[in-house]
PDB file of N, CA and C in Angstrom:
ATOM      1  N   UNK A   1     -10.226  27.701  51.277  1.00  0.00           N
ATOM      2  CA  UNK A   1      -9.728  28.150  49.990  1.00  0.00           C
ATOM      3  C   UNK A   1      -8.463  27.400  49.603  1.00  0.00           C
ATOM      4  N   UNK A   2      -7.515  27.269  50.628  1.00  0.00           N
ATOM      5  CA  UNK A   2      -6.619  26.578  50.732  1.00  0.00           C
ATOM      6  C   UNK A   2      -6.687  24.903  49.314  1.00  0.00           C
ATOM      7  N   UNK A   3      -7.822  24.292  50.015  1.00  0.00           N
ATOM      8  CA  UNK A   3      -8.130  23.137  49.603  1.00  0.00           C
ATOM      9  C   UNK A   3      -8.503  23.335  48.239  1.00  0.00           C
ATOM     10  N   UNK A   4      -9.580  23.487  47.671  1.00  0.00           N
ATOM     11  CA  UNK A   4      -9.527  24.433  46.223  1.00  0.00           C
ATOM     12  C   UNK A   4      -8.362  24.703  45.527  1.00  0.00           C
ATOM     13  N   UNK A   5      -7.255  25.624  46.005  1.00  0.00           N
ATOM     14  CA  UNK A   5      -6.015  25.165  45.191  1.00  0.00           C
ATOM     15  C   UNK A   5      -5.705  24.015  45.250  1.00  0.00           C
ATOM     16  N   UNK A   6      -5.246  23.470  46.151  1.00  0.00           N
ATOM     17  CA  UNK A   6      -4.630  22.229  45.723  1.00  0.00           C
ATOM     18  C   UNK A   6      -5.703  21.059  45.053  1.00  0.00           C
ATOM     19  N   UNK A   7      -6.911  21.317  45.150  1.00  0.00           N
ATOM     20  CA  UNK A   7      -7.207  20.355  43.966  1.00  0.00           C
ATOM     21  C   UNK A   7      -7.237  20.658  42.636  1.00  0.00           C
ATOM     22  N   UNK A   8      -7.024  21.864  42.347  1.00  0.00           N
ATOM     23  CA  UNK A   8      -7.386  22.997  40.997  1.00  0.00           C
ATOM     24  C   UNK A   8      -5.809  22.476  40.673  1.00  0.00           C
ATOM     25  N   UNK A   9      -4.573  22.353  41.662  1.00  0.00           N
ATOM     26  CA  UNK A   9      -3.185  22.163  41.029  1.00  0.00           C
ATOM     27  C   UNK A   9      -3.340  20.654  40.255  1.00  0.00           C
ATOM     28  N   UNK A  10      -3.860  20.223  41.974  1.00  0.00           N
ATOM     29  CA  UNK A  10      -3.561  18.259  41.334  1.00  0.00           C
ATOM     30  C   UNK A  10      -4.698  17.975  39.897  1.00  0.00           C
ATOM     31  N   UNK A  11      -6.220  18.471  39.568  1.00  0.00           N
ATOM     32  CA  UNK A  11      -6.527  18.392  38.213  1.00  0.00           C
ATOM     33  C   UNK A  11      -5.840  18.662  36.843  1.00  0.00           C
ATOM     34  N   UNK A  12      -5.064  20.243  37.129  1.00  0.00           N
ATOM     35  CA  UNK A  12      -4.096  20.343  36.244  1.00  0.00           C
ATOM     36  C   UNK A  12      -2.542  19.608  35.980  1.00  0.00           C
ATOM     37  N   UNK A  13      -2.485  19.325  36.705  1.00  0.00           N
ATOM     38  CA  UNK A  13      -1.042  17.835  37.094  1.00  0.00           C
ATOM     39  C   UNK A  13      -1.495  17.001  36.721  1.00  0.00           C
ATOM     40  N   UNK A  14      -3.077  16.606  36.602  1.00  0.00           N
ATOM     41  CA  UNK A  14      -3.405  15.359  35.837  1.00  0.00           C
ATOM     42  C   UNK A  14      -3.685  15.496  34.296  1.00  0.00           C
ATOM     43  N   UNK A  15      -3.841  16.547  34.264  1.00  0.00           N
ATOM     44  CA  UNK A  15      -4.285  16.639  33.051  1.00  0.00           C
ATOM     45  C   UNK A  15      -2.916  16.798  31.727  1.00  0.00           C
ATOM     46  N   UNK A  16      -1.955  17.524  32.668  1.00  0.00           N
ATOM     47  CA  UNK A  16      -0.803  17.741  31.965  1.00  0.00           C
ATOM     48  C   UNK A  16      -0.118  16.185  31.403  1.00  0.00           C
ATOM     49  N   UNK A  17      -0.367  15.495  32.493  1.00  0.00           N
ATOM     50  CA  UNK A  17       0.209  14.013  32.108  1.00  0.00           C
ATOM     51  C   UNK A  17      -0.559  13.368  31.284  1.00  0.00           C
ATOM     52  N   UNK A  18      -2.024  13.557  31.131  1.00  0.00           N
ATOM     53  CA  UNK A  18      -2.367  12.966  30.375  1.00  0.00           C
ATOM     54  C   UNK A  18      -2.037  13.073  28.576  1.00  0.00           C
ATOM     55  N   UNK A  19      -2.175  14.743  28.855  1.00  0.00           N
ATOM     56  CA  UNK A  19      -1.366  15.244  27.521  1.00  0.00           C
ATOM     57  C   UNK A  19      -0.445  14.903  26.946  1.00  0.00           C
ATOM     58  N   UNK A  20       0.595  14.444  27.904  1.00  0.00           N
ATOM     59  CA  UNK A  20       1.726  13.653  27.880  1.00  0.00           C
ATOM     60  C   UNK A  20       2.111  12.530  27.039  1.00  0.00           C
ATOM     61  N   UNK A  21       1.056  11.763  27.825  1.00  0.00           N
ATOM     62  CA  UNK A  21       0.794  10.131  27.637  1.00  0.00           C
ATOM     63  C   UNK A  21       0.298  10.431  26.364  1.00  0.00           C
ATOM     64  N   UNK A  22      -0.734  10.940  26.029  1.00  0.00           N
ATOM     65  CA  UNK A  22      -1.743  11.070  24.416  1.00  0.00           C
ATOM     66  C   UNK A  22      -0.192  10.618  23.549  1.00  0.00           C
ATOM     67  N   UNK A  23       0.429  12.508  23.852  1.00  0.00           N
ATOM     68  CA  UNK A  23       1.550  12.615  22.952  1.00  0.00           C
ATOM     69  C   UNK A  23       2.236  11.581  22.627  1.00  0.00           C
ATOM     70  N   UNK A  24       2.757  10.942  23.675  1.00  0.00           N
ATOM     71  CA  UNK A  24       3.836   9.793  24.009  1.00  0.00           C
ATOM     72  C   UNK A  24       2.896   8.484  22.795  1.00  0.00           C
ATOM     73  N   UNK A  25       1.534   8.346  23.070  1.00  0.00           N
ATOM     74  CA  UNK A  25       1.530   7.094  22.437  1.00  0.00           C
ATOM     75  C   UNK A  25       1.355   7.419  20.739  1.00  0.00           C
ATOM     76  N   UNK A  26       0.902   8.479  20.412  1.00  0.00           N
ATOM     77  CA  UNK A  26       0.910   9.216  18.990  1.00  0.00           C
ATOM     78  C   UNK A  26       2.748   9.036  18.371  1.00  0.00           C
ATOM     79  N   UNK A  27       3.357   9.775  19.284  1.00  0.00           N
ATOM     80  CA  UNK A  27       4.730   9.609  18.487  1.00  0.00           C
ATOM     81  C   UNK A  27       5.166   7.899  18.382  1.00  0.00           C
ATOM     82  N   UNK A  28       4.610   7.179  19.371  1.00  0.00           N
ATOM     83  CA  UNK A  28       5.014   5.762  19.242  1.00  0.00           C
ATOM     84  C   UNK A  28       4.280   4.981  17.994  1.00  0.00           C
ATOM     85  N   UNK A  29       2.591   5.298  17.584  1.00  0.00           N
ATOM     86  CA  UNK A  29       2.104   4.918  16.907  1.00  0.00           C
ATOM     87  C   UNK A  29       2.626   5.215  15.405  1.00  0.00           C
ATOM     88  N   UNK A  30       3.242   6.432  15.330  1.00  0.00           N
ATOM     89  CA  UNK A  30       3.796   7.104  14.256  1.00  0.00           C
ATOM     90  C   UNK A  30       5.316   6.428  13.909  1.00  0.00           C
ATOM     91  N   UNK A  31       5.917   6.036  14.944  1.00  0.00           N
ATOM     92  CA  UNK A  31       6.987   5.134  14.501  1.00  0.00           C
ATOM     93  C   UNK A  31       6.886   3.722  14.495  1.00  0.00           C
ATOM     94  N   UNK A  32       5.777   2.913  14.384  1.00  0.00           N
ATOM     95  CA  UNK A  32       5.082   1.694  14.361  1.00  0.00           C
ATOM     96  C   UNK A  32       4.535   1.980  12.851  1.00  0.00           C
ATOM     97  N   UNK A  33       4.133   3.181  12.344  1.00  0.00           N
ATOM     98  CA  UNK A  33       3.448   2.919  11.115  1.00  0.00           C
ATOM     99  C   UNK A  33       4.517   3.234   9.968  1.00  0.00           C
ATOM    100  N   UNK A  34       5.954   4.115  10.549  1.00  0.00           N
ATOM    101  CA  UNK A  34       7.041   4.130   9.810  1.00  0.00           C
ATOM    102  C   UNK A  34       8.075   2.870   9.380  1.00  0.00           C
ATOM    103  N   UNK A  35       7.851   1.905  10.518  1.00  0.00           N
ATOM    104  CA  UNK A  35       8.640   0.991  10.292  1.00  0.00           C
ATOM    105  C   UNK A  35       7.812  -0.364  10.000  1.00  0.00           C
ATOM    106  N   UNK A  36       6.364  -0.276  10.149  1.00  0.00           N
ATOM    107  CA  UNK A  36       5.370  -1.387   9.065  1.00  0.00           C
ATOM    108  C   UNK A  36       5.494  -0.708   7.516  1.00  0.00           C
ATOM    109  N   UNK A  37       5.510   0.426   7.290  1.00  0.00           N
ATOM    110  CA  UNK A  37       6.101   0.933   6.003  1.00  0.00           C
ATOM    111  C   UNK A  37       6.983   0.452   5.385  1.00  0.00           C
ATOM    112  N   UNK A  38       8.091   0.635   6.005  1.00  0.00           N
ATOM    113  CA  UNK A  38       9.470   0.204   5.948  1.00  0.00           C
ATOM    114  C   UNK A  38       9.534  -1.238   5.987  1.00  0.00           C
ATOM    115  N   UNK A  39       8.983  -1.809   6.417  1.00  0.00           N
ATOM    116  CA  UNK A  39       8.991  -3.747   6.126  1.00  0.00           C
ATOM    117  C   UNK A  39       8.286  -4.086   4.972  1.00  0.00           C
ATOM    118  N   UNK A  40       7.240  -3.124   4.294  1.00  0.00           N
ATOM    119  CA  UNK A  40       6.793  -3.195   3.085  1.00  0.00           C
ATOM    120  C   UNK A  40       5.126  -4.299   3.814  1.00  0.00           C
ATOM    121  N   UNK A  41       4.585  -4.092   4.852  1.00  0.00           N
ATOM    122  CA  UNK A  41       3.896  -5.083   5.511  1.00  0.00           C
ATOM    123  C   UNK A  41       2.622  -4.552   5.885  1.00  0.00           C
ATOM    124  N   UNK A  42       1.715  -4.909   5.767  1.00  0.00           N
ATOM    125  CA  UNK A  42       0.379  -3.751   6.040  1.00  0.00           C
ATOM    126  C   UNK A  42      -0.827  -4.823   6.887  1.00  0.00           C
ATOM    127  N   UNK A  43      -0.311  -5.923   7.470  1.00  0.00           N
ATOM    128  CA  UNK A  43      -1.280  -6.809   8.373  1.00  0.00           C
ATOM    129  C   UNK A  43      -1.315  -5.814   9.717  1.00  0.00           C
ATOM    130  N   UNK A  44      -2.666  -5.863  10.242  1.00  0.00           N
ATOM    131  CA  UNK A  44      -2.906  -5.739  11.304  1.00  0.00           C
ATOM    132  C   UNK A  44      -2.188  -6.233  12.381  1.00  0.00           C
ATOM    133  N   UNK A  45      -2.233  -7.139  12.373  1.00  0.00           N
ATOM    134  CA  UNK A  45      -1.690  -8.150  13.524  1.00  0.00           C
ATOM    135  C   UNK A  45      -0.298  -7.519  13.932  1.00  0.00           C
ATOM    136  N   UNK A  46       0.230  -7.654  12.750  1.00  0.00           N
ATOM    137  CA  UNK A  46       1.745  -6.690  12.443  1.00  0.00           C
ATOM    138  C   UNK A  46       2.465  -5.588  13.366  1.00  0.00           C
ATOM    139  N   UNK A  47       1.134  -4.556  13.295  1.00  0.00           N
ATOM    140  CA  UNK A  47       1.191  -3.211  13.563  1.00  0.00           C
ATOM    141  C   UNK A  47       1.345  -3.095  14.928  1.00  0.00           C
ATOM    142  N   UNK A  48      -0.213  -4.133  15.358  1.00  0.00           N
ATOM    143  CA  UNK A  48      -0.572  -4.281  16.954  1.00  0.00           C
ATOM    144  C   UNK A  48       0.564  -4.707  17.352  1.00  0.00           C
ATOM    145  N   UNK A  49       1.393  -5.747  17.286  1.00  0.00           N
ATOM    146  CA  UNK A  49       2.516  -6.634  17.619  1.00  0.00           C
ATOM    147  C   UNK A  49       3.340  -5.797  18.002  1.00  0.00           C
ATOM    148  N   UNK A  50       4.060  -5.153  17.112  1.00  0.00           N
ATOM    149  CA  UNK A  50       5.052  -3.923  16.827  1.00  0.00           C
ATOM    150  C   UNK A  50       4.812  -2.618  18.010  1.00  0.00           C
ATOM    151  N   UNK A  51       3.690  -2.475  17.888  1.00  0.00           N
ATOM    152  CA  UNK A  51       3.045  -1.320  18.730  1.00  0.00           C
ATOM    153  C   UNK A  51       3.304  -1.530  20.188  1.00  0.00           C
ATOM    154  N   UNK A  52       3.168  -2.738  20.248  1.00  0.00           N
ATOM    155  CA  UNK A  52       3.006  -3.248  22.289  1.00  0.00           C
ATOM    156  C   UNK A  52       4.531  -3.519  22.279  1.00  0.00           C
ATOM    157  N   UNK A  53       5.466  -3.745  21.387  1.00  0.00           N
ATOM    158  CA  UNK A  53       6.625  -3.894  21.772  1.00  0.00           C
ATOM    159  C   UNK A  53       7.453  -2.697  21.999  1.00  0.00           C
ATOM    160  N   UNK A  54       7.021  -1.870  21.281  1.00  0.00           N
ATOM    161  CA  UNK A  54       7.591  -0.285  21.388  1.00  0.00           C
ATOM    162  C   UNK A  54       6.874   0.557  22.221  1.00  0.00           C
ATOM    163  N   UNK A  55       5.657  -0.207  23.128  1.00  0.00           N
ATOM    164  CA  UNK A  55       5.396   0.537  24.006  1.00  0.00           C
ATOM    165  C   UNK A  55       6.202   0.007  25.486  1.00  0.00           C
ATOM    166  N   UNK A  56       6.330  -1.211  25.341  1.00  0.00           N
ATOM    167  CA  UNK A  56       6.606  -2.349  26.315  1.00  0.00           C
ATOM    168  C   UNK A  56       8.397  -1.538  26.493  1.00  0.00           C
ATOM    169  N   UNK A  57       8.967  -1.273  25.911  1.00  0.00           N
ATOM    170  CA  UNK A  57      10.471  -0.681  25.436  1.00  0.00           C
ATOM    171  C   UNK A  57      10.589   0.703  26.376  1.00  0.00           C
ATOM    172  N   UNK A  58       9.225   1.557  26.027  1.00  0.00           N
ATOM    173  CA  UNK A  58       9.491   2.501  26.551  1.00  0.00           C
ATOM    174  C   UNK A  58       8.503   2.577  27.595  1.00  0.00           C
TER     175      UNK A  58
END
């Protein structure tokens, strides 16, 4: 039974982080599309660029 918890903990420990991460890259994508706004700039290339650098940052 023992074993059962601790994998029932470590699924939920994974799962929590993943929630995490989702969150984490949503608020990053959301300030990638505030500041392609803000440059007045709407290329793709742009966004992606911008995006990996503000992920690369954090």
């Amino acid at each position: 039974m023992e074993y059962l918890e601790v994998y029932c903990r470590k699924v939920d420990d994974a799962n929590q982080t993943r929630v995490k991460q989702q969150q984490s890259v949503a608020t990053k994508e959301a300030e990638v599309d505030m500041l392609v706004a803000t440059l007045g700039e709407h290329k793709l290339y742009l966004k992606v660029c911008m995006l990996i650098i503000v992920m690369m940052i954090h």
